[in-house]
Protein backbone atom coordinates (compact mmCIF):
# COMPACT_ATOMS: atom_id res chain seq x y z
CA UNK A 1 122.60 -112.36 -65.89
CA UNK A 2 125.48 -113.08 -63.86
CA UNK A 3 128.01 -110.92 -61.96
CA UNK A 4 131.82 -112.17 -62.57
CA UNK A 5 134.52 -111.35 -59.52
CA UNK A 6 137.32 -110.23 -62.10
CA UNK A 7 139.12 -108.20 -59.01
CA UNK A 8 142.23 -109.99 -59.86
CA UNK A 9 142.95 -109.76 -63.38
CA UNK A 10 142.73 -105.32 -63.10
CA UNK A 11 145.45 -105.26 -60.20
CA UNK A 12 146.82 -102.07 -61.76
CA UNK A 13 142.98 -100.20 -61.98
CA UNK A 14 142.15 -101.19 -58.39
CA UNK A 15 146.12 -100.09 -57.75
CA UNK A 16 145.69 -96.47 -58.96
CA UNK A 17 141.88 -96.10 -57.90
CA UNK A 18 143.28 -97.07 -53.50
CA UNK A 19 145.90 -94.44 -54.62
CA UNK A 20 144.47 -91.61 -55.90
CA UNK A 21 140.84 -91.84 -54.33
CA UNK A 22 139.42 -91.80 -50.96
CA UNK A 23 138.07 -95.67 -51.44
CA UNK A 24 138.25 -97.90 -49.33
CA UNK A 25 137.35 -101.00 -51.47
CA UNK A 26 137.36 -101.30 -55.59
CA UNK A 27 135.93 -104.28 -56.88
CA UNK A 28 135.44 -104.96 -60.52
CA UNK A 29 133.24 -107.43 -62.11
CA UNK A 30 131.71 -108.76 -65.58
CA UNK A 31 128.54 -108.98 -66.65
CA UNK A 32 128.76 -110.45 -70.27
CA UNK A 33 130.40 -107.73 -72.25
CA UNK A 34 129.78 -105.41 -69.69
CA UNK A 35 132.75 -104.20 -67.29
CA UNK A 36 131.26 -102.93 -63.65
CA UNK A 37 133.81 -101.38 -61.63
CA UNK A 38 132.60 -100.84 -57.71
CA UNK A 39 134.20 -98.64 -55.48
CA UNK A 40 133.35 -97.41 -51.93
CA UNK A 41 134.77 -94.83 -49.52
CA UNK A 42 133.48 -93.21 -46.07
CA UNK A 43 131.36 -90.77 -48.00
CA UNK A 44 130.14 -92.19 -50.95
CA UNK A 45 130.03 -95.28 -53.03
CA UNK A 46 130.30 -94.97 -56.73
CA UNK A 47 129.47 -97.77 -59.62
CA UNK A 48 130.57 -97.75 -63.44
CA UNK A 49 129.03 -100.13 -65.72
CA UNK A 50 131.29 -99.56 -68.90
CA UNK A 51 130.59 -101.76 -72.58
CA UNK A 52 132.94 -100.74 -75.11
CA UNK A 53 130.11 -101.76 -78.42
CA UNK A 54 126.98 -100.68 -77.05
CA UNK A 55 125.04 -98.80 -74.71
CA UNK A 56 124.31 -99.64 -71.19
CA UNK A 57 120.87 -101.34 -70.73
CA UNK A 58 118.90 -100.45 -68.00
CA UNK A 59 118.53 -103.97 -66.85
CA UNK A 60 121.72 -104.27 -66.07
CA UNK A 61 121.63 -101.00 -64.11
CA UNK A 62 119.29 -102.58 -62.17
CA UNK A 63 120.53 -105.80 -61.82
CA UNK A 64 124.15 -104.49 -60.91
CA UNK A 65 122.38 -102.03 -58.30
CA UNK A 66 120.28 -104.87 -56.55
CA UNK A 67 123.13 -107.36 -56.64
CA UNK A 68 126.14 -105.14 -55.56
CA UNK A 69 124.15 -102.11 -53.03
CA UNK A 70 121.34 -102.39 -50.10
CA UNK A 71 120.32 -99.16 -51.72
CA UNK A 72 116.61 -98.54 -51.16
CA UNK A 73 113.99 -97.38 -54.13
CA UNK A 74 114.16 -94.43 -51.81
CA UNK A 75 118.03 -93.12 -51.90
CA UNK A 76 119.18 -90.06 -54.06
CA UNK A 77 121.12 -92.21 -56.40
CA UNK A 78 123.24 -89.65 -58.99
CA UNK A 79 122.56 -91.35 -62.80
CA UNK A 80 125.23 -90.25 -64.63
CA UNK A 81 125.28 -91.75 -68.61
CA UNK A 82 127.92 -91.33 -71.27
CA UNK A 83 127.84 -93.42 -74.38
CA UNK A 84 128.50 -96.32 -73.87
CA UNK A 85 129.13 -96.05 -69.95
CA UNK A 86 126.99 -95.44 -66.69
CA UNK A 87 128.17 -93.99 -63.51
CA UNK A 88 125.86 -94.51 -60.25
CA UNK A 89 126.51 -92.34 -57.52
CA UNK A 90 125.18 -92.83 -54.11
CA UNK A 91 126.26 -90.14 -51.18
CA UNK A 92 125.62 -91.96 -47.62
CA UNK A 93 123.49 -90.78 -45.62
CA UNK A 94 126.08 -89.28 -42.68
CA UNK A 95 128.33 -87.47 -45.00
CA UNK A 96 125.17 -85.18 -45.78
């Protein structure tokens, strides 16, 4: 598997996400058919794997989550799965 920079080709997602959000930095990347958008703030950090004709594989959960994070086995990660997207949600450890 291999994680894509596609930053530059969503200027009007990463746009509206510095607008209306507390992030600091939105990233977005492809995986194959798989869109992961990465965005972080002072509080949290939040990833969305999103694949419009299938289901999210946990592989690439994993693989997104050790490529993209330095989050430990350990951290309260928040799983949250839709159909055919994935939303990882990490609160750091001083905002608690």
């Amino acid at each position: 598997m291999k994680l894509i920079d596609v930053t530059n080709s969503h200027p009007e997602l990463v746009r509206e996400q510095l607008a209306n959000t507390d992030a600091n930095f939105v990233k977005v990347y492809s995986l194959g058919q798989t869109t992961v958008i990465f965005t972080g703030a002072p509080t949290h950090e939040d990833i969305i794997l999103l694949n419009r004709n299938r289901r999210v594989k946990q592989n690439e959960i994993d693989f997104v989550r050790n490529k993209l994070t330095d989050w430990t086995e350990e951290v309260d990660v928040e799983v949250m799965p839709g159909h055919n997207f994935v939303e990882l949600s990490y609160i750091k450890k001083d905002a608690r």
